[in-house]
Structures are given as structure tokens and as C-alpha cells.
C-alpha atoms as a PDB file:
ATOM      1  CA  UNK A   1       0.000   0.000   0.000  1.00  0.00           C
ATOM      2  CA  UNK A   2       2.727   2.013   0.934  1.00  0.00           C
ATOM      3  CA  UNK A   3       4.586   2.206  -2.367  1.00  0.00           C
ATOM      4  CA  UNK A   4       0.992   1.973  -4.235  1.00  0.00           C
ATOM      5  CA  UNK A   5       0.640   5.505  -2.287  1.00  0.00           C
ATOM      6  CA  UNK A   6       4.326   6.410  -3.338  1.00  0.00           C
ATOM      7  CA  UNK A   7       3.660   6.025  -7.034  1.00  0.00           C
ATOM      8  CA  UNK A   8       0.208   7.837  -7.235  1.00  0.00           C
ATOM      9  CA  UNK A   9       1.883  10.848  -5.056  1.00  0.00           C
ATOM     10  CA  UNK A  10       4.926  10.347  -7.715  1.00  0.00           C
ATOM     11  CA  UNK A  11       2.502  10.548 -10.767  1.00  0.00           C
ATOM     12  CA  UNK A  12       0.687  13.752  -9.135  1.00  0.00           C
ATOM     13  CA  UNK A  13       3.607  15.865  -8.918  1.00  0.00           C
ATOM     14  CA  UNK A  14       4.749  14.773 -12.331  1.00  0.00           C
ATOM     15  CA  UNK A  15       1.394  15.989 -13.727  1.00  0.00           C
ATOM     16  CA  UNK A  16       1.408  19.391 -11.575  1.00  0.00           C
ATOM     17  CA  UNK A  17       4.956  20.438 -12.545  1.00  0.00           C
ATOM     18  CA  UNK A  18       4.121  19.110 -16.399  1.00  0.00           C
ATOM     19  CA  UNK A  19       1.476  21.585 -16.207  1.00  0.00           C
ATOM     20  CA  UNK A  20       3.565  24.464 -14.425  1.00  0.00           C
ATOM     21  CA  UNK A  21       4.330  26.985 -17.311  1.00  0.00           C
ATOM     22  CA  UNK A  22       8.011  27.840 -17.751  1.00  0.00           C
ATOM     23  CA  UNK A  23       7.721  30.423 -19.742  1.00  0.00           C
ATOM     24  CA  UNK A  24       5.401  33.758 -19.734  1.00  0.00           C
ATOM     25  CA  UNK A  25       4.298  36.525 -21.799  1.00  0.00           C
ATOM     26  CA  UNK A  26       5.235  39.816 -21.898  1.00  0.00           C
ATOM     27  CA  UNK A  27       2.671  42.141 -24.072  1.00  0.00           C
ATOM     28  CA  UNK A  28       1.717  45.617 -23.473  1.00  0.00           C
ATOM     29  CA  UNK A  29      -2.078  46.003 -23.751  1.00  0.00           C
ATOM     30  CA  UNK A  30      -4.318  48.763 -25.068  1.00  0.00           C
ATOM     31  CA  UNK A  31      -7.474  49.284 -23.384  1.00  0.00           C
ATOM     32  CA  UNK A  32      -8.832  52.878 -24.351  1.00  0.00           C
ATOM     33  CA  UNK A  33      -7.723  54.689 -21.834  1.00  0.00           C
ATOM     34  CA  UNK A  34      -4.908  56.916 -20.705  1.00  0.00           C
ATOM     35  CA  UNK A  35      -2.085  56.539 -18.119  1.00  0.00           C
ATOM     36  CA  UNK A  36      -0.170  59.408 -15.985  1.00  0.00           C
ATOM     37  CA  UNK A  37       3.597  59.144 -15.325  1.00  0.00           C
ATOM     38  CA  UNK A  38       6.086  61.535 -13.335  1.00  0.00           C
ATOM     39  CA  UNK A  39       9.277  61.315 -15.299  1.00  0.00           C
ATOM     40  CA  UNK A  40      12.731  63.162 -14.015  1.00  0.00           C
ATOM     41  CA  UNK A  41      15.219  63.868 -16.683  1.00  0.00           C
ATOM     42  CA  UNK A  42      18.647  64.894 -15.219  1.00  0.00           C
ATOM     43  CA  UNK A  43      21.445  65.363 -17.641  1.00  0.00           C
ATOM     44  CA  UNK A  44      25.279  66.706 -16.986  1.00  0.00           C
ATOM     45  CA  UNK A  45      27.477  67.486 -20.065  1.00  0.00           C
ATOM     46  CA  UNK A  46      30.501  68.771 -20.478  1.00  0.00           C
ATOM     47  CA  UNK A  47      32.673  70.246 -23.421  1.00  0.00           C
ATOM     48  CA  UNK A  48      35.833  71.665 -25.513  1.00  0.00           C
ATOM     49  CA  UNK A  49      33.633  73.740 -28.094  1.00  0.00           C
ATOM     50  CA  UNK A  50      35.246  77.133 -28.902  1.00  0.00           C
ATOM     51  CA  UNK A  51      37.042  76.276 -25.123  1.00  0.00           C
ATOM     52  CA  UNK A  52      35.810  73.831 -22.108  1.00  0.00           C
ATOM     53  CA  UNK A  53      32.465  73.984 -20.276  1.00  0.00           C
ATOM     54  CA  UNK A  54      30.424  72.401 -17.761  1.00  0.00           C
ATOM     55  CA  UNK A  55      26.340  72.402 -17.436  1.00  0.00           C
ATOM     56  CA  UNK A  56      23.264  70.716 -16.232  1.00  0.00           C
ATOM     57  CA  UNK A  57      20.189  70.713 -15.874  1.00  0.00           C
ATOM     58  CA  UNK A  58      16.983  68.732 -14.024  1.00  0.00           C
ATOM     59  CA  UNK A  59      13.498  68.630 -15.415  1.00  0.00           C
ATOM     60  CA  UNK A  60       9.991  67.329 -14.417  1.00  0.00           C
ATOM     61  CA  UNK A  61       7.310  66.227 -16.553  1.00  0.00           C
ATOM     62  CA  UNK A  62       3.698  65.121 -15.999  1.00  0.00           C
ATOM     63  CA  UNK A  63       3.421  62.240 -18.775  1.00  0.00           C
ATOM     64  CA  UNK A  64       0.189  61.425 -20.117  1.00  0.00           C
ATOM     65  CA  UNK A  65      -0.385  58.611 -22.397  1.00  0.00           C
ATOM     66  CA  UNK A  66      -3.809  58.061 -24.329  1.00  0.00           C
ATOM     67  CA  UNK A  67      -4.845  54.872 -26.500  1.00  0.00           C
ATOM     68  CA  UNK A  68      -6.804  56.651 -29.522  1.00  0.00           C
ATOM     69  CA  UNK A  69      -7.451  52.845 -30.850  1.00  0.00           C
ATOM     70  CA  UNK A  70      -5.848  49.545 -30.505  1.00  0.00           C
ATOM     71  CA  UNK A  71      -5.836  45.996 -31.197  1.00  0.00           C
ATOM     72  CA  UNK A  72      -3.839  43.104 -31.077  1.00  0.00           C
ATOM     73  CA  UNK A  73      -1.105  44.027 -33.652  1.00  0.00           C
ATOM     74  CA  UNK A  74      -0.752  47.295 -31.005  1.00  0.00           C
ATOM     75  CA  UNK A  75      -2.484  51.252 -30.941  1.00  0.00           C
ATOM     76  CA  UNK A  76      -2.581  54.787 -31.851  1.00  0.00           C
ATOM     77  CA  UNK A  77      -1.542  56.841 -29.129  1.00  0.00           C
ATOM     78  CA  UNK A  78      -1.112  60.451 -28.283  1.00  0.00           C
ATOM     79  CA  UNK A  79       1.707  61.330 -25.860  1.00  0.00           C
ATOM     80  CA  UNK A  80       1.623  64.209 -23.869  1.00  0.00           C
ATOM     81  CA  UNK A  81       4.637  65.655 -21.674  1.00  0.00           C
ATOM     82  CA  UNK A  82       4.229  68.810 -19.546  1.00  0.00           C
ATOM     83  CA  UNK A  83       6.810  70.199 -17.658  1.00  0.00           C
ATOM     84  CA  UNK A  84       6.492  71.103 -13.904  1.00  0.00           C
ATOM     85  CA  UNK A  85       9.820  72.132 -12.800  1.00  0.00           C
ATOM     86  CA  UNK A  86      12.981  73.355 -15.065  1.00  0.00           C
ATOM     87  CA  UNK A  87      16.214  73.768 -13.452  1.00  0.00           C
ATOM     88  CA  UNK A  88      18.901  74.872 -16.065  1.00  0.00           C
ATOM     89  CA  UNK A  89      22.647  75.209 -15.048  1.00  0.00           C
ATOM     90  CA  UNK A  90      24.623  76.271 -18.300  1.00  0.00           C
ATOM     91  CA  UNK A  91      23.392  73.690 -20.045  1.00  0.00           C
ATOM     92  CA  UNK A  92      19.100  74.116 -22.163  1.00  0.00           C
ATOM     93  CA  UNK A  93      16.926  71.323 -21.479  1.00  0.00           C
ATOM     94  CA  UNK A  94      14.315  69.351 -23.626  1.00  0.00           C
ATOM     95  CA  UNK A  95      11.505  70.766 -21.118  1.00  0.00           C
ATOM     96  CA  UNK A  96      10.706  74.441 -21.732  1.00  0.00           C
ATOM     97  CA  UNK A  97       7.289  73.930 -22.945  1.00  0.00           C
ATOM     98  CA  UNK A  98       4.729  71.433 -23.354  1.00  0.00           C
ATOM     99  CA  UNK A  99       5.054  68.910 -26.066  1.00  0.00           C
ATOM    100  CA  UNK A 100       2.614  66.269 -27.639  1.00  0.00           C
ATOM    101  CA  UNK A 101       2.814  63.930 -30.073  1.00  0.00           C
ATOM    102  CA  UNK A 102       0.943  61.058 -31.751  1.00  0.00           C
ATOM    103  CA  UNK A 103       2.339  57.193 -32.874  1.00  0.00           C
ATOM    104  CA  UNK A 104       1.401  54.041 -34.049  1.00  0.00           C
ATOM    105  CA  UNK A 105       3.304  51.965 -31.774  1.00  0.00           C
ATOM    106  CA  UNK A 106       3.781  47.731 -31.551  1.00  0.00           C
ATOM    107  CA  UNK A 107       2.619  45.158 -29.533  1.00  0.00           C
ATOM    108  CA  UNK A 108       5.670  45.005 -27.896  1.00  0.00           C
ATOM    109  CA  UNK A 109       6.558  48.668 -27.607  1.00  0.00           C
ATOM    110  CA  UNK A 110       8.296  49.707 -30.880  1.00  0.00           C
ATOM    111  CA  UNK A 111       7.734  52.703 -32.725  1.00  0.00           C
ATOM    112  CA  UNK A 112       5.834  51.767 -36.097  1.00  0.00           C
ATOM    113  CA  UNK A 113       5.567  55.494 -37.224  1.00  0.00           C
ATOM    114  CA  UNK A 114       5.520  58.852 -36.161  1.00  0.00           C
ATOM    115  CA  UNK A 115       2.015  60.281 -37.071  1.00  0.00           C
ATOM    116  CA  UNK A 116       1.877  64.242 -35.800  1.00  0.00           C
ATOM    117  CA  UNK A 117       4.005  66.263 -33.399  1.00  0.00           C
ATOM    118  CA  UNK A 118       2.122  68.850 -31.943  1.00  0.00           C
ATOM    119  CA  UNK A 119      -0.833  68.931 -33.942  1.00  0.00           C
ATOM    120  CA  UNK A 120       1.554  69.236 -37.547  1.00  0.00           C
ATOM    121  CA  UNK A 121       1.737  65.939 -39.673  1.00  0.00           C
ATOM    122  CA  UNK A 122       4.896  64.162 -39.878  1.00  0.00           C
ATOM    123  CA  UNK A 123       5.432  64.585 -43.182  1.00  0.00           C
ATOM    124  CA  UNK A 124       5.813  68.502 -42.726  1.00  0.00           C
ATOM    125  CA  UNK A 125       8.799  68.287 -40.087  1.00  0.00           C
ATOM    126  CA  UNK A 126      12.102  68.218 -40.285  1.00  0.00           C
ATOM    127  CA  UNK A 127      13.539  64.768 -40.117  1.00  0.00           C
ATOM    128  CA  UNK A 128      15.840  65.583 -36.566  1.00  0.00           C
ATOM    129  CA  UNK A 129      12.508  66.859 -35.319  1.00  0.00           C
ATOM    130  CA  UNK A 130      11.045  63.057 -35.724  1.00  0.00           C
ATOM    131  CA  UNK A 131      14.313  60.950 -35.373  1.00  0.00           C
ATOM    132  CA  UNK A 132      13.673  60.509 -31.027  1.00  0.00           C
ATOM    133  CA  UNK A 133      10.357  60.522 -30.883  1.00  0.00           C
ATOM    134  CA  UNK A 134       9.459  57.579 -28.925  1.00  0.00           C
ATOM    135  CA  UNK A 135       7.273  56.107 -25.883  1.00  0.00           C
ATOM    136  CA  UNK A 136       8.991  55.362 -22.341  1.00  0.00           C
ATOM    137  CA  UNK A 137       8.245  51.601 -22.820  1.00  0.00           C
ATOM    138  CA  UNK A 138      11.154  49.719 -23.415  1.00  0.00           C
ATOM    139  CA  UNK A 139      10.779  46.859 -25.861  1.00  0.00           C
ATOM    140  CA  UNK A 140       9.866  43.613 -24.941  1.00  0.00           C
ATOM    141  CA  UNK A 141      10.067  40.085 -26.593  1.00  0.00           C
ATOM    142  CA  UNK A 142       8.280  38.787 -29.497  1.00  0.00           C
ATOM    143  CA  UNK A 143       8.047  35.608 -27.658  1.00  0.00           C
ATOM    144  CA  UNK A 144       7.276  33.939 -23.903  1.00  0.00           C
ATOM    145  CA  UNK A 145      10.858  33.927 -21.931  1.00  0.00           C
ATOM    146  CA  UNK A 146      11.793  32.271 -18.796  1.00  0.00           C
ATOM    147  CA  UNK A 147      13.322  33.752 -16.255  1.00  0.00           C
ATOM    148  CA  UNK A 148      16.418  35.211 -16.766  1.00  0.00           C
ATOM    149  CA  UNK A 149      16.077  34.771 -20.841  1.00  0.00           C
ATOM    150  CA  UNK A 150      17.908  37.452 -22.997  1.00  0.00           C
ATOM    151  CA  UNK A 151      16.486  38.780 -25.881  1.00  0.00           C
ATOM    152  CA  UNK A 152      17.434  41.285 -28.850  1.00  0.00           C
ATOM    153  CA  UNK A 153      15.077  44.140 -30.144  1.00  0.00           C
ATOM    154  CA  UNK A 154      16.074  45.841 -32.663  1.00  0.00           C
ATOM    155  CA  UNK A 155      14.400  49.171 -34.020  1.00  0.00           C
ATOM    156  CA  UNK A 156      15.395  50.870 -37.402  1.00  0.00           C
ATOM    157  CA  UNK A 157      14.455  54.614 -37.807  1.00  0.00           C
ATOM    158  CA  UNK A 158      14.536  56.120 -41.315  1.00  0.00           C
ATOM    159  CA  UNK A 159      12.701  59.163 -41.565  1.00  0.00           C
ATOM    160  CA  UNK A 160      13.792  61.504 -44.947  1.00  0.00           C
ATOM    161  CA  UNK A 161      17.546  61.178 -45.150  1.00  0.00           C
ATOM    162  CA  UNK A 162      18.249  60.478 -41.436  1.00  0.00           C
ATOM    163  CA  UNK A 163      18.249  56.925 -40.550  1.00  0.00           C
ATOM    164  CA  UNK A 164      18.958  55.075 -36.662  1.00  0.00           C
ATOM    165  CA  UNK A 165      19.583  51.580 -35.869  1.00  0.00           C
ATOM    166  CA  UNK A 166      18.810  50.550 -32.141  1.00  0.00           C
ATOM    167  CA  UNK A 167      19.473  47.107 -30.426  1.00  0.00           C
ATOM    168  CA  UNK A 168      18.843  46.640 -27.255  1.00  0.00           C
ATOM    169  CA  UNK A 169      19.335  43.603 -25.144  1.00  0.00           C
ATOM    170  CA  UNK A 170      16.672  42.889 -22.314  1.00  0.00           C
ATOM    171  CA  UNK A 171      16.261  40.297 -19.137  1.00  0.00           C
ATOM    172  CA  UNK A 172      13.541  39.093 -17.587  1.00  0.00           C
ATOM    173  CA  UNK A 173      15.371  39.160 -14.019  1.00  0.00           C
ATOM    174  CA  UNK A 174      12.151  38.228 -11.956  1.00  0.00           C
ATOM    175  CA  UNK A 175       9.133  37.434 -11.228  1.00  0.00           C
ATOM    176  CA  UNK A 176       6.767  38.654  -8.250  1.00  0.00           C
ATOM    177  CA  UNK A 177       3.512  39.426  -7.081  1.00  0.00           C
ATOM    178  CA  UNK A 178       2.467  42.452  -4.692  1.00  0.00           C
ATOM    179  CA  UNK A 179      -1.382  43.904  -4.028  1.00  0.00           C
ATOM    180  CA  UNK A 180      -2.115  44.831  -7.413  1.00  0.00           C
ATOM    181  CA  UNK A 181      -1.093  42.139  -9.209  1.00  0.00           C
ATOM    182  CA  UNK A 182       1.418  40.318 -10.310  1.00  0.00           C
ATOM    183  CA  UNK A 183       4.898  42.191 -12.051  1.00  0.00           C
ATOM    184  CA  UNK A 184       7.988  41.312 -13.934  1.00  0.00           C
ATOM    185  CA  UNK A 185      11.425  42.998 -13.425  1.00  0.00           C
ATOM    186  CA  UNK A 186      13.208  43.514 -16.448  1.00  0.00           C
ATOM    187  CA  UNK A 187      16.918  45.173 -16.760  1.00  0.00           C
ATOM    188  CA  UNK A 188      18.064  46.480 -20.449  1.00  0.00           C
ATOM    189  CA  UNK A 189      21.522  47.087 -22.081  1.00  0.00           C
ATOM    190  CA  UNK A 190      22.040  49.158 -25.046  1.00  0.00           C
ATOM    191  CA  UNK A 191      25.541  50.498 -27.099  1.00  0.00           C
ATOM    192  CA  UNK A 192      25.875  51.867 -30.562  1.00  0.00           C
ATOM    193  CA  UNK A 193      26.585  54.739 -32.283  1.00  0.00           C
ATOM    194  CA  UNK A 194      24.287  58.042 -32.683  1.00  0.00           C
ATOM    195  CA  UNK A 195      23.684  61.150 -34.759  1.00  0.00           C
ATOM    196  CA  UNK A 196      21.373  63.842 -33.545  1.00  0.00           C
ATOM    197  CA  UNK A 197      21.138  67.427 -33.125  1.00  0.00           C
ATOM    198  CA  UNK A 198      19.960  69.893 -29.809  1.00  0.00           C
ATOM    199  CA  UNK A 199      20.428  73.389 -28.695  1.00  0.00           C
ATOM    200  CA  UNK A 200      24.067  74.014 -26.657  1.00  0.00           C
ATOM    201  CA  UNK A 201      25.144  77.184 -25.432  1.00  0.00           C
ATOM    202  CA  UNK A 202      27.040  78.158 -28.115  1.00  0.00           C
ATOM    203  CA  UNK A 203      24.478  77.429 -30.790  1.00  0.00           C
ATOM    204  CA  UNK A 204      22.257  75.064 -32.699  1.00  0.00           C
ATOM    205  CA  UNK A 205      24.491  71.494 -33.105  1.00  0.00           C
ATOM    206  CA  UNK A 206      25.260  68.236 -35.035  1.00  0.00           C
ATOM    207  CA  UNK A 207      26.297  65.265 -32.415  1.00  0.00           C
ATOM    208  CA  UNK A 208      28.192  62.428 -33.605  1.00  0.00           C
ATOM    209  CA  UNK A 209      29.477  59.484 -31.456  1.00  0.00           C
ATOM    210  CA  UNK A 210      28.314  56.247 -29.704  1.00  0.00           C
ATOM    211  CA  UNK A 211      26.152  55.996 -26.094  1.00  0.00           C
ATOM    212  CA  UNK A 212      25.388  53.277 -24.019  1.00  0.00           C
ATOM    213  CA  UNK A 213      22.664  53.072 -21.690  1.00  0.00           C
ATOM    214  CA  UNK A 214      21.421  50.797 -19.075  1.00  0.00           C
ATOM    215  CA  UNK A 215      18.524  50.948 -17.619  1.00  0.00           C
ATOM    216  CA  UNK A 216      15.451  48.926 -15.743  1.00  0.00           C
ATOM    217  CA  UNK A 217      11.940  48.343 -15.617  1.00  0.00           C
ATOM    218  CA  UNK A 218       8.554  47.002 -13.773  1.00  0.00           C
ATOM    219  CA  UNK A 219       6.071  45.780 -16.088  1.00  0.00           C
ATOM    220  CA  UNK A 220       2.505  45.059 -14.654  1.00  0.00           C
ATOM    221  CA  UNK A 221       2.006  41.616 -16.393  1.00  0.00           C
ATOM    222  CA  UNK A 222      -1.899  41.293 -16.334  1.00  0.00           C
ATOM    223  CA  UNK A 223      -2.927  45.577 -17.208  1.00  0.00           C
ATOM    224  CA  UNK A 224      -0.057  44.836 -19.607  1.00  0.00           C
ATOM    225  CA  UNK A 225       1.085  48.771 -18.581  1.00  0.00           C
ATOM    226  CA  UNK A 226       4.913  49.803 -17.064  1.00  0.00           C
ATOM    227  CA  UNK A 227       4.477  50.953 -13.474  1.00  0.00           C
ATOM    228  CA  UNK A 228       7.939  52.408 -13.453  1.00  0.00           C
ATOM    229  CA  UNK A 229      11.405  52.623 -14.785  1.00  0.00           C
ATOM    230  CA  UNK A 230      14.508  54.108 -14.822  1.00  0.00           C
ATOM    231  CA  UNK A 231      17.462  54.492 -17.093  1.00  0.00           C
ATOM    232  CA  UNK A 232      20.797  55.790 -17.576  1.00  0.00           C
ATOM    233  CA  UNK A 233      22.964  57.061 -20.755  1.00  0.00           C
ATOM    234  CA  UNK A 234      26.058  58.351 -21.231  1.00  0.00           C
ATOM    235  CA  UNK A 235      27.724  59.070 -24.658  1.00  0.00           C
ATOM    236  CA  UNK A 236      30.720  60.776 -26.192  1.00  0.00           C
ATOM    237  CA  UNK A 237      30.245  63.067 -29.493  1.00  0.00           C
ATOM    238  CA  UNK A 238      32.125  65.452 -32.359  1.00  0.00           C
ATOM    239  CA  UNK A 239      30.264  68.275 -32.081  1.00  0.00           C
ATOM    240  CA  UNK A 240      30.106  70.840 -34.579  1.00  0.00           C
ATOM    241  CA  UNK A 241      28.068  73.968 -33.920  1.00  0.00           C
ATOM    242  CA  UNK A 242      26.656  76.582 -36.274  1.00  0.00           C
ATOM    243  CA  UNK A 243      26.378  79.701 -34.133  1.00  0.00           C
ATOM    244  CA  UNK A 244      23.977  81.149 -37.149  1.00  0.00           C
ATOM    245  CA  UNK A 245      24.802  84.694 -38.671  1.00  0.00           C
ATOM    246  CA  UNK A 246      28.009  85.337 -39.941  1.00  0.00           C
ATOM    247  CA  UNK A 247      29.980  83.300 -37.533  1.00  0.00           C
ATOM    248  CA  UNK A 248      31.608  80.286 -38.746  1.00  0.00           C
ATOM    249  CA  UNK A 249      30.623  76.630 -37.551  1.00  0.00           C
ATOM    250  CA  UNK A 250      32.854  75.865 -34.222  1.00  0.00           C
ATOM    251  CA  UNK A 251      33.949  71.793 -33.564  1.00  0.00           C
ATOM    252  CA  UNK A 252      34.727  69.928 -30.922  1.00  0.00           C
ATOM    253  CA  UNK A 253      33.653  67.777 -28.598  1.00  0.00           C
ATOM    254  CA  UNK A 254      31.332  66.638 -26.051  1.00  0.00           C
ATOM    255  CA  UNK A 255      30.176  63.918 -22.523  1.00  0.00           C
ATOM    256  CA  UNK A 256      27.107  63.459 -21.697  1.00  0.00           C
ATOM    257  CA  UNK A 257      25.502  61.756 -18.674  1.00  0.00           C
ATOM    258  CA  UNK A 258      21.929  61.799 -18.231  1.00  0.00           C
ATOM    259  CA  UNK A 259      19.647  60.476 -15.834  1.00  0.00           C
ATOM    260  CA  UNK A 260      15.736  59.273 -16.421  1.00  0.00           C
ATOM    261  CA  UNK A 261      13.223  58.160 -13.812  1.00  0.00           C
ATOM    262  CA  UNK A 262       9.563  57.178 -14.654  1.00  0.00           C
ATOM    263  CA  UNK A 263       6.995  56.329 -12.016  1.00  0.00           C
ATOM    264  CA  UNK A 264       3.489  56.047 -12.300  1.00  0.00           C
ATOM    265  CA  UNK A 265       0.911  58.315 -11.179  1.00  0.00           C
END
């Protein structure tokens, strides 16, 4: 009897951990409806343009993310950031003034295409206006993972005669469950090279290097939403500046070190 019981209580947990799931899903979902994030941008540069400086600066922005329409494939969104606080030390910041803008973005994050920025179409801006538009979700995979499973998402960008190439690695580092639910923590790598353009002190510029950023994230697995994240960059650039007027275009270079942190509210 007593190995008759041994076998059946064998054969049980045989059948519970066959039917255990090794793997889960990671999908962002797009119920019509919109979401509210404090994000903290902190940057710190500094430079040899014309001669060496130092700046920084440290914004707030109230985030507000609304699905227009979605379905499985992923949704039209509009994405609004306001700024609430703007600290500027030597250095202008991103945050000045409100900013919207609407995408068609993926079921697993990506940026399809870049529909309107502020109200004007796409197709009416200037490409370096379009190249970083993006959501704060970071990608996830195409596929279930287990835990700790790596995966590559990468994200081409060609808008006029600008074009970007991103690949970033991501982790599923763990699984948990708290009051509302249960979460995944996810971790992110990402290194390549870069060409943009932004306001500096000495004028409007062209930035060419390489920046790496890590950077990690809480995904609410069931609302399919991020509760928070947080990430951090830092890249090295030729600069070269075109002070506008007369004045010729200055060179040199540039570090940058900047700081994000998302939460929701």
C-alpha cells in the first residue's frame, strides 16, 4: 500500500509540474484609456567647443499617455509631456514647454511610425525633429521567456535622409507578485553609435558618437502597462556647432551623462 501511495503521489507531482508553465508573456495592452507618469530627466554634459564647459540641468514632466485605438497588432496613441519644474545650469533642457505627439506603436513597444508632433503631420517636419520621438516603454520580446532569458530588439528609424539603428538587449530578471497584481522585473543594455542634433550654449548642433545606456523596468504583467522605470545614458560626441549669422561653424567635442526616472501616477 505504501509504495501503491508512493507512485500515485509520484505521478501527481509529475502531472502538476508538467502543467507548471516555464515560460510567460510579456505584451503591453491597449485598453482605451490613458495613463499618468512623473518622469525626471537629469542630464550633466561637459565640453571643448570654442574652449571647455560644464552644465546641467533637471526637469519634471507630468506624462500622459492616451490609447486613440488599438488591437492586437498594437495602438494609436497620443503622448503628452508637460513640464512642472525646469532647473537649467549652463546647459538648455528638452523641457521648456509642453510637447505632444501622436504614434502608431507595436505590440511590444516599438515605434511603427511617427504620425503628428504637436498637432503638424509628420510629413511637414524636419527629419531631426522626428528621429527621437518615442514612448517610455522599453521593448519587450516577441516571444514567452523564462526567467532570466535574454532577448534582442532591434528598431530601425529612417525618416527623410536620417536613418537610426537601435538594439537593445533585455532580461527578464524576476518574477513577483504584490497587491495589485502580479509584475515582472526587467533590466536592459544598449551600445551603438548616434547622430542627432539639440540646442548648446554656443548654438544650434550636429552630435556624432556612440552611447550606451542601461537601464530597468517594472512591467505590470496582467494591465499589460509599465508601473515604473529608470534608465541611464552616457555618450561621447564630435560636435560641430553653427552659431547662425556670420559666424563660422565651431567643432569639438562633447560627454554626456543623463539620468531618467519614470513612475506612475
Amino acid at each position: 500500500m505504501r509504495a501503491r501511495r508512493f507512485v500515485l503521489g509520484a505521478l501527481l507531482l509529475a502531472m502538476v509540474g508538467a502543467c507548471r508553465p516555464d515560460t510567460v508573456e510579456l505584451r503591453y495592452r491597449y485598453p482605451d484609456r490613458s495613463i499618468a507618469y512623473r518622469m525626471q530627466a537629469e542630464a550633466n554634459a561637459h565640453w571643448d567647443i570654442g574652449g571647455p564647459g560644464r552644465g546641467n540641468y533637471v526637469v519634471t514632466f507630468r506624462v500622459t499617455e492616451t490609447v486613440q485605438s488599438g488591437d492586437g497588432e498594437g495602438a494609436t496613441v497620443t503622448v503628452t509631456m508637460e513640464p512642472t519644474k525646469v532647473v537649467e545650469n549652463g546647459l538648455p533642457s528638452p523641457g521648456s514647454e509642453e510637447r505632444s505627439f501622436a504614434l502608431r506603436i507595436g505590440a511590444s513597444g516599438e515605434v511603427l511610425e511617427v504620425l503628428e508632433v504637436d498637432g503638424v503631420p509628420a510629413d511637414e517636419l524636419d527629419p531631426d525633429e522626428l528621429i527621437f520621438i518615442g514612448t517610455y516603454r522599453p521593448p519587450l520580446p516577441q516571444s514567452r521567456v523564462r526567467l532570466g532569458e535574454e532577448w534582442e530588439a532591434e528598431q530601425e528609424v529612417r525618416v527623410g535622409a536620417v536613418f537610426q539603428q537601435f538594439v537593445t538587449t533585455g532580461s527578464l530578471d524576476s518574477l513577483d507578485r504584490d497587491q495589485a497584481g502580479k509584475i515582472a522585473q526587467l533590466s536592459y543594455s544598449n551600445v551603438g553609435p548616434l547622430l542627432w542634433s539639440t540646442q548648446l550654449p554656443q548654438g544650434q548642433a550636429e552630435l556624432i558618437g556612440s552611447a550606451s545606456t542601461i537601464s530597468e523596468a517594472v512591467l505590470d504583467i496582467d494591465g499589460g502597462f509599465l508601473r515604473e522605470a529608470g534608465s541611464s545614458t552616457s555618450g561621447e560626441f564630435e560636435v560641430r556647432v553653427d552659431p547662425g549669422g556670420q559666424q563660422a561653424p565651431i567643432t569639438g567635442t562633447l560627454n554626456l551623462d543623463l539620468e531618467l526616472d519614470l513612475h506612475k501616477i
